[in-house]
Protein backbone atom coordinates (compact mmCIF):
# COMPACT_ATOMS: atom_id res chain seq x y z
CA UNK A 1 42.35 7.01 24.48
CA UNK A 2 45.20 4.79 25.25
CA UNK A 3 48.90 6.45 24.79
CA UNK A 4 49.04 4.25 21.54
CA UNK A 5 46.26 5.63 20.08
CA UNK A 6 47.23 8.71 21.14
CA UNK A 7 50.47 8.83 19.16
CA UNK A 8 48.36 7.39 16.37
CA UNK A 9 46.18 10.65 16.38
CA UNK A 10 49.12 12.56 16.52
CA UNK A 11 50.85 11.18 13.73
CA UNK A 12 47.80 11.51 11.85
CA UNK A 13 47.48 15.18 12.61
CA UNK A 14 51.26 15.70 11.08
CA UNK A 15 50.08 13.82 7.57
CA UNK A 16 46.68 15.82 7.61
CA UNK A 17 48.82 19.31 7.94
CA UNK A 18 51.54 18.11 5.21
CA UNK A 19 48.44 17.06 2.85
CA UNK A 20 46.33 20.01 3.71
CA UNK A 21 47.05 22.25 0.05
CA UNK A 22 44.86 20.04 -1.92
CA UNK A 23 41.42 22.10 -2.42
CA UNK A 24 38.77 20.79 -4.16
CA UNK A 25 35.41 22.30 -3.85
CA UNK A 26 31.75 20.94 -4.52
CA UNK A 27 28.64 22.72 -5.04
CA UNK A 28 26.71 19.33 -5.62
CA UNK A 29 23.14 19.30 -4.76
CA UNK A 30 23.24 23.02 -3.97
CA UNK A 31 25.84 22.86 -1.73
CA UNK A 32 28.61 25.87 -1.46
CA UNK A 33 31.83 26.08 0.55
CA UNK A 34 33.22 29.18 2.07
CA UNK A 35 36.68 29.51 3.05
CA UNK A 36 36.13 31.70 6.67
CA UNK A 37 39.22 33.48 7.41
CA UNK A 38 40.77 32.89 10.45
CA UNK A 39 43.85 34.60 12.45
CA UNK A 40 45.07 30.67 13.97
CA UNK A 41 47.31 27.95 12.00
CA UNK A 42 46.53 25.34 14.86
CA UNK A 43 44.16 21.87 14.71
CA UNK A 44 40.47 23.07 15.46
CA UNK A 45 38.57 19.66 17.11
CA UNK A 46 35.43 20.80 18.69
CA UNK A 47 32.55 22.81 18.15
CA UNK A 48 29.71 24.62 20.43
CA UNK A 49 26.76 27.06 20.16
CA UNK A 50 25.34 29.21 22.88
CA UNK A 51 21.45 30.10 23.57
CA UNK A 52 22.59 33.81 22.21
CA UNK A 53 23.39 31.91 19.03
CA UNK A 54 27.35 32.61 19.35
CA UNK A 55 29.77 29.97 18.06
CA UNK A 56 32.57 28.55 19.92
CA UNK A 57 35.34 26.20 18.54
CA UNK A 58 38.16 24.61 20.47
CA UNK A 59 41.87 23.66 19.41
CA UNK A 60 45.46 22.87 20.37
CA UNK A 61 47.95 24.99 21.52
CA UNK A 62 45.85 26.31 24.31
CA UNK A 63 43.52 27.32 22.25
CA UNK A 64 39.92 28.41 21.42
CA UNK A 65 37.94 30.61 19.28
CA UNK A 66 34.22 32.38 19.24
CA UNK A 67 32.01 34.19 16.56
CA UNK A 68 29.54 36.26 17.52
CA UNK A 69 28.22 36.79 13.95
CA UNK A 70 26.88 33.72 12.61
CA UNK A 71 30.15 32.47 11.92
CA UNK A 72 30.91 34.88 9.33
CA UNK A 73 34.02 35.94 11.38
CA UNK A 74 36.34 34.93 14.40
CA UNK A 75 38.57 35.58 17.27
CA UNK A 76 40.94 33.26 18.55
CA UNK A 77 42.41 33.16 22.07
CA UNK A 78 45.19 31.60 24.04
CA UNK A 79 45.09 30.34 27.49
CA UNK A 80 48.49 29.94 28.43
CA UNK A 81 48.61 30.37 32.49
CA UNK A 82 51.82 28.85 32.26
CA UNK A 83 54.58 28.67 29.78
CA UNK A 84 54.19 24.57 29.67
CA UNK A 85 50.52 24.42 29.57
CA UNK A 86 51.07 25.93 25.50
CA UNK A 87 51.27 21.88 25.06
CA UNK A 88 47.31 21.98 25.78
CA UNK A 89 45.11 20.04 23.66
CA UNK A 90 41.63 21.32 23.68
CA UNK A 91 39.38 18.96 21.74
CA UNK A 92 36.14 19.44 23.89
CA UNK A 93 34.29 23.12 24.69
CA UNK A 94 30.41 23.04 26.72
CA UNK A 95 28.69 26.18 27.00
CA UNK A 96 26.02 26.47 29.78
CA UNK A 97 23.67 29.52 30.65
CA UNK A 98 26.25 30.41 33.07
CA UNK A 99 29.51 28.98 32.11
CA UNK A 100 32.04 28.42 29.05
CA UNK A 101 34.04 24.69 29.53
CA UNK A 102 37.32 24.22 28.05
CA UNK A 103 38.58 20.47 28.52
CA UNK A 104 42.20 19.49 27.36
CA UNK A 105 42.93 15.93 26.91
CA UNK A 106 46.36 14.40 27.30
CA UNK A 107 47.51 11.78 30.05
CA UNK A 108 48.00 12.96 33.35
CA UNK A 109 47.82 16.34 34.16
CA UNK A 110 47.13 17.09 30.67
CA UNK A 111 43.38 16.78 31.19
CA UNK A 112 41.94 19.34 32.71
CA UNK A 113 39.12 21.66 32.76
CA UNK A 114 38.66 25.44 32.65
CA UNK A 115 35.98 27.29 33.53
CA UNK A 116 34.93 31.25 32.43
CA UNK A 117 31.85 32.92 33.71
CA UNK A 118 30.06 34.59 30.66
CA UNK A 119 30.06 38.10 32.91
CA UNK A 120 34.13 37.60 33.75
CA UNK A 121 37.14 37.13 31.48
CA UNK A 122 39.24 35.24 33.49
CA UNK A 123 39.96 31.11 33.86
CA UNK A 124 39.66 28.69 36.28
CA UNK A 125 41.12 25.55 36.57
CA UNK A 126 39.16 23.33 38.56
CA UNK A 127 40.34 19.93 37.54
CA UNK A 128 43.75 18.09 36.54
CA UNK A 129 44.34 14.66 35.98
CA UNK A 130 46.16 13.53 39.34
CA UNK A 131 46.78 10.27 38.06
CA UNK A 132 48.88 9.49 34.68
CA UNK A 133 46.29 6.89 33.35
CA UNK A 134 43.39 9.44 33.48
CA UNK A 135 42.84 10.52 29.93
CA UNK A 136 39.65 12.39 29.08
CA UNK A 137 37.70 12.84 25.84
CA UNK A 138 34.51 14.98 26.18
CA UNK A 139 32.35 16.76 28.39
CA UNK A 140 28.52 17.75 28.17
CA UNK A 141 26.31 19.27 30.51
CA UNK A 142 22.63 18.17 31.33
CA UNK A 143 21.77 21.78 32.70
CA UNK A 144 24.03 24.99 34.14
CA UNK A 145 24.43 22.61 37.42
CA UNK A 146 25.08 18.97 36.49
CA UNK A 147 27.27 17.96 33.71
CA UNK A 148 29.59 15.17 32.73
CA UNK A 149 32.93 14.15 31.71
CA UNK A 150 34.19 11.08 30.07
CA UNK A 151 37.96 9.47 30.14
CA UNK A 152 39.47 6.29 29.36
CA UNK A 153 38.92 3.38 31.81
CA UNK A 154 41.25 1.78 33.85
CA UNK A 155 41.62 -0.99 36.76
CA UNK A 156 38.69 -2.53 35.01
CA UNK A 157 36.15 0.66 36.02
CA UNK A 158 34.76 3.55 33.28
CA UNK A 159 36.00 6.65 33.62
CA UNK A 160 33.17 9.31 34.07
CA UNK A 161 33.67 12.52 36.29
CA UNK A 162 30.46 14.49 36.99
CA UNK A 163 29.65 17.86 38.79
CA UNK A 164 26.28 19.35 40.28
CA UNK A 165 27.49 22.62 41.29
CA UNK A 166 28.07 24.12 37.52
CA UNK A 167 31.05 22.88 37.19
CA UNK A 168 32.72 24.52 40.53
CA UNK A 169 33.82 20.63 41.44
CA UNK A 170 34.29 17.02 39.97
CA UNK A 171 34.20 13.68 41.30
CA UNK A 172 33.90 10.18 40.10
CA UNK A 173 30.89 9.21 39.59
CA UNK A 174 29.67 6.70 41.89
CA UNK A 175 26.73 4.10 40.09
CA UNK A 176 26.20 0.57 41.07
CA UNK A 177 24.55 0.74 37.34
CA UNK A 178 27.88 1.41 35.27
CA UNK A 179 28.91 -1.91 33.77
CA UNK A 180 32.48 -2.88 34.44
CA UNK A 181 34.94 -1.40 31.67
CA UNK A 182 35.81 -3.87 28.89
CA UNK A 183 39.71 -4.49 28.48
CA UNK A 184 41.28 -0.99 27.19
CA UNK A 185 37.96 0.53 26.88
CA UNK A 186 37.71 4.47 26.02
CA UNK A 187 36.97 6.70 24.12
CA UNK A 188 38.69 9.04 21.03
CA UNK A 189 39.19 12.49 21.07
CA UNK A 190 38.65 13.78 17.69
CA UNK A 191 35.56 16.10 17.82
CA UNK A 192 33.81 16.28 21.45
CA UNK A 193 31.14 14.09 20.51
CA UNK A 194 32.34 11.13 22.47
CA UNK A 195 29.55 11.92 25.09
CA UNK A 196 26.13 13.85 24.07
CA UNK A 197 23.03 15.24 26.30
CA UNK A 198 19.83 15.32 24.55
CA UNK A 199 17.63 16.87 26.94
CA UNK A 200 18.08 17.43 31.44
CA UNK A 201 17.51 13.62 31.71
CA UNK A 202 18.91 11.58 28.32
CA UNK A 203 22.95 11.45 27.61
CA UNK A 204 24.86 9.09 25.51
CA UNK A 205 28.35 7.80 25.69
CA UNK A 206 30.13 6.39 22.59
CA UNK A 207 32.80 3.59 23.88
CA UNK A 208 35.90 2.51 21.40
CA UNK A 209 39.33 0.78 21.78
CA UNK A 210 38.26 -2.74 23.56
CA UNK A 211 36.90 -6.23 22.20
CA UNK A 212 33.48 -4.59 21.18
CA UNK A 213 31.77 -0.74 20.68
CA UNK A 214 29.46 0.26 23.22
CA UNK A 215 26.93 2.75 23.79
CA UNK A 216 25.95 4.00 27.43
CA UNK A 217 22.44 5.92 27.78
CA UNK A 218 20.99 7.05 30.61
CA UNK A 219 17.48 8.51 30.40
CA UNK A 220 17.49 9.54 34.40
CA UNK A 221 20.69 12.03 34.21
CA UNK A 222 22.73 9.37 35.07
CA UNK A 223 21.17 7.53 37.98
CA UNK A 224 21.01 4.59 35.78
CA UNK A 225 22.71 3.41 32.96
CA UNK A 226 22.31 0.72 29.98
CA UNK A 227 24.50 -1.12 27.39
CA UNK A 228 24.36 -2.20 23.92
CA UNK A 229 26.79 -3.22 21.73
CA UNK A 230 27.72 -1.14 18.37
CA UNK A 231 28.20 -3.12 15.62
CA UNK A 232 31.43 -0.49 14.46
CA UNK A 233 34.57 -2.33 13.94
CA UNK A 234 36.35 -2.72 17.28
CA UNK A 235 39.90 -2.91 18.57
CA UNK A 236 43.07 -1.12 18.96
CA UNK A 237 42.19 2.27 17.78
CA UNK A 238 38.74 1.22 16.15
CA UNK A 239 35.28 1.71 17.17
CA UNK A 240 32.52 4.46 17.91
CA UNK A 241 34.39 7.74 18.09
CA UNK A 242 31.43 9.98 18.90
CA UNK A 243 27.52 9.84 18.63
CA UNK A 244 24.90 12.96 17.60
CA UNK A 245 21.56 13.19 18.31
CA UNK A 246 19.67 13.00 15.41
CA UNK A 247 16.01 13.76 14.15
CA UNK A 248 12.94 11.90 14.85
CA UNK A 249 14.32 10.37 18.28
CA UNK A 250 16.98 8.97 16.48
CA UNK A 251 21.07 8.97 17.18
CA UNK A 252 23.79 8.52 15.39
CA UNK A 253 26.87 6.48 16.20
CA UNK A 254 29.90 6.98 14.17
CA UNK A 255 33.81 5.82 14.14
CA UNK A 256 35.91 3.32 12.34
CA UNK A 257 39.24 2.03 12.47
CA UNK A 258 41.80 4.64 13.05
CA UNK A 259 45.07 2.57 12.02
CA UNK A 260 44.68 3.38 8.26
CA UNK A 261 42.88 6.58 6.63
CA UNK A 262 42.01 4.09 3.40
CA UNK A 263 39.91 2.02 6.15
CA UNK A 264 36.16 1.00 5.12
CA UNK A 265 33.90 -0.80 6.44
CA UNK A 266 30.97 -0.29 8.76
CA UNK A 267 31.10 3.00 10.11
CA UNK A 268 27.76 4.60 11.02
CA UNK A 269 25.13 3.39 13.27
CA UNK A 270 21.28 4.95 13.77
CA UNK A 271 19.97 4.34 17.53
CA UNK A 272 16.30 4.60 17.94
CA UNK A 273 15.40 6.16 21.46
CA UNK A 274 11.77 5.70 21.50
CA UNK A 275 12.07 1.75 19.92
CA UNK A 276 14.96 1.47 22.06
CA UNK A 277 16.62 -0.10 19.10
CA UNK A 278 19.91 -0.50 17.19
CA UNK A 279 19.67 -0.85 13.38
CA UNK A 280 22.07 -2.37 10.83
CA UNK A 281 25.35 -0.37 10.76
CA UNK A 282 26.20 1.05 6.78
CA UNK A 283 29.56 0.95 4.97
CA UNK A 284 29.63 4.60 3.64
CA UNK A 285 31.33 5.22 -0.05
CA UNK A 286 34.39 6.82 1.34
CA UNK A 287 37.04 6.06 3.27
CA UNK A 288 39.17 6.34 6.53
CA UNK A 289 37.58 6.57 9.76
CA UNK A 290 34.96 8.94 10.50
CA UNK A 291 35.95 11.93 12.99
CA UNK A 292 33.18 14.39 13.16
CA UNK A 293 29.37 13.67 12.39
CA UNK A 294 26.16 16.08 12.29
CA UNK A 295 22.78 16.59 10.73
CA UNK A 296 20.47 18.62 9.32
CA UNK A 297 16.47 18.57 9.60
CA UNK A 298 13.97 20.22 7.04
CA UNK A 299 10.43 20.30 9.03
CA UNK A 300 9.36 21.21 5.89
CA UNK A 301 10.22 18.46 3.60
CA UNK A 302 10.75 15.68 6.66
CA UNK A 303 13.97 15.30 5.04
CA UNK A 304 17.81 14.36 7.20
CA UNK A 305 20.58 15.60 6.21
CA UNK A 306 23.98 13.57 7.23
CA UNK A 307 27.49 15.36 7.03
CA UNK A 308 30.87 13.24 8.01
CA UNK A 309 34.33 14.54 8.24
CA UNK A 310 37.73 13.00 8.36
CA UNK A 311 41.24 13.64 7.26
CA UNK A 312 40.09 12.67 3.78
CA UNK A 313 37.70 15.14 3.32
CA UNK A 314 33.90 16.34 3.78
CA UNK A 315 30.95 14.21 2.79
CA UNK A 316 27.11 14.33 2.93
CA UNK A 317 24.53 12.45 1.86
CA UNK A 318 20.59 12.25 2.63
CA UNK A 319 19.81 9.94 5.38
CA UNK A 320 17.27 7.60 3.94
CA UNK A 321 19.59 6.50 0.97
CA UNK A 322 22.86 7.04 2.44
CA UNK A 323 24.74 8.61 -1.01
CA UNK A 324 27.28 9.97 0.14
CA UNK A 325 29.09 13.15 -2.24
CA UNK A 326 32.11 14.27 -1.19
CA UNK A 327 32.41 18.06 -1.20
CA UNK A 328 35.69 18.88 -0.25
CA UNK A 329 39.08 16.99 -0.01
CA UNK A 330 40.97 18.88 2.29
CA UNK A 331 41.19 17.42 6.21
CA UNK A 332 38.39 18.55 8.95
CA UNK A 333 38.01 16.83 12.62
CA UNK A 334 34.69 18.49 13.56
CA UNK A 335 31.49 19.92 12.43
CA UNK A 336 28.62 21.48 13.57
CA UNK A 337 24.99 22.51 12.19
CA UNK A 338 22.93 25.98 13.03
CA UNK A 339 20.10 27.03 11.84
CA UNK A 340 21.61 28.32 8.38
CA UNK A 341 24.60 26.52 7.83
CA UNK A 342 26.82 23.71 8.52
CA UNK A 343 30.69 24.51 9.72
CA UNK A 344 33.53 22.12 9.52
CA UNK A 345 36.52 22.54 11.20
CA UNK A 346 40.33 20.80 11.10
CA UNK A 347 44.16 21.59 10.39
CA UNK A 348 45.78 25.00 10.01
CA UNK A 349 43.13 27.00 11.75
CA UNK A 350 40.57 26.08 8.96
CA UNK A 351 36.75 26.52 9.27
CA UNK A 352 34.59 26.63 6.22
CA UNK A 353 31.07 27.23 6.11
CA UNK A 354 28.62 24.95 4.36
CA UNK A 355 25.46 26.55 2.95
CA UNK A 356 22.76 23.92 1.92
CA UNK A 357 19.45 23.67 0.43
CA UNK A 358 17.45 20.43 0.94
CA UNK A 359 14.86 19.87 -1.87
């Protein structure tokens, strides 16, 4: 994200905290909200669930947060190795069998990456931005040994790190197959979900910020890589700001235009893997930009449920009509689904938890 856009967010994390007592709850469709308590008053970005089933959320201020019940309660930590790295801005957290990944975003030596062993309790930093126009936005790992982070672009080249030895080291990746970077090309911030891994060989990048939105797959664990173009709104601050892997081979592409939070427009985008196709984007009924994204599948019924977040509120609507209820009107930046529930996160340390019933 470009230091514009970055001062956008920013500014549009101030407006979501000063508009953040207006509560209105929903229990459409058999939906109910539960307020979780939580011991933090900072912004909450990214989620992340381990094999054990254990919850993980990431935030600002240095800081991050895990529940080891379902998500029926948390604990929040600082890490604060320094007195200036308090400025931290965690919006990205990747959990491997081995490892625990906090990434900070920021330009400069505000990215970075920290790594925590699940048998120690200690950090380790083992990157920083060396150069003031690295910027990153999200990191996801393929398997405990390779993973993959994503930054801004500049001199005309994407910006994607990746490691093979769990996460010990980073380097540029080197691939003839990486188209060049179109003109202020990146990425946004907002909930993690700017790059996703499916399985050890398929990952997806969401692109923003430039001329035209982009996706980037690789079904080789990044050997090789294609292009398409989104058909999201693009621009300064506008495009794909993160993409979910859906049901059915199927993911989802979502974003918008960031400059206004009464924005519209077409803002959600269904990939097919297996058809290797892109089809029509949709205008959902509400408005602003759309931060965080997720899903839910009933086997049962072979029935998708779609969940959106932004500073306006939370949203959901079944995927094969796309009717979108809003169920709450306070702000949330990420969200994530389990097997029980769905949990959004945003402003002032808040994390609610969604229970649902698809019929």
């Amino acid at each position: 994200m470009k230091l514009a856009a970055y001062c956008l967010i920013n500014a549009l994390i101030i407006m979501a905290m000063i508009n953040c007592q207006n509560r209105e709850m929903s229990s459409e469709s058999g939906f109910t909200l539960s307020q979780i308590s939580t011991n933090t008053s900072v912004l909450l970005q990214a989620f992340a669930q381990a094999e054990d089933g254990s919850l993980w959320v990431s935030g600002h201020k240095a800081t991050y947060g895990f529940s080891q019940d379902g998500g029926k309660t948390w604990q929040f930590e600082t890490l604060i190795p320094e007195p200036a790295d308090s400025i931290l801005q965690f919006r990205d957290i990747a959990l491997t069998t081995e490892a625990v990944f906090l990434m900070s975003a920021g330009p400069g030596e505000q990215s970075r990456i920290y790594k925590k062993l699940w048998n120690e309790e200690n950090w380790k930093e083992i990157f920083r931005g060396q150069k003031e126009e690295i910027f990153l936005n999200s990191i996801a790992f393929f398997d405990a040994k390779h993973g993959l982070a994503y930054g801004d672009s500049f001199n005309n080249e994407l910006y994607l790190l990746e490691t093979t030895d769990g996460g010990g080291s980073w380097k540029r990746a080197q691939n003839t197959s990486l188209p060049a970077a179109l003109d202020g090309e990146g990425g946004f911030a907002s909930s993690g979900s700017c790059i996703q891994v499916l399985d050890e060989k398929t990952a997806i990048i969401a692109t923003g910020n430039a001329a035209t939105s982009r996706l980037l797959l690789t079904n080789d664990a990044g050997k090789t890589w294609q292009t398409k173009e989104l058909a999201i709104p693009s621009g300064e601050a506008k495009g794909a700001t993160g993409v979910v892997f859906g049901a059915n081979e199927t993911a989802w592409f979502f974003g918008g235009d960031l400059n206004s939070p009464k924005s519209a427009g077409e803002r959600i985008q269904m990939y097919h893997l297996g058809m290797e196709k892109l089809f029509d984007a949709t205008d959902p009924a509400f408005e602003g930009a759309i931060y965080g994204f997720t899903h839910f599948y009933d086997k049962t019924t072979d029935k998708e449920q779609l969940f959106a977040v932004n500073p306006n509120g939370l949203f959901a609507s079944e995927a094969d009509n796309f009717s979108w209820k809003k169920l709450d009107s306070l702000s949330y930046w990420a969200l994530i689904s389990t097997e029980n529930h769905i949990f959004a996160a945003g402003p002032n340390g808040r994390i609610v938890r969604l229970s649902y019933s698809i019929k």
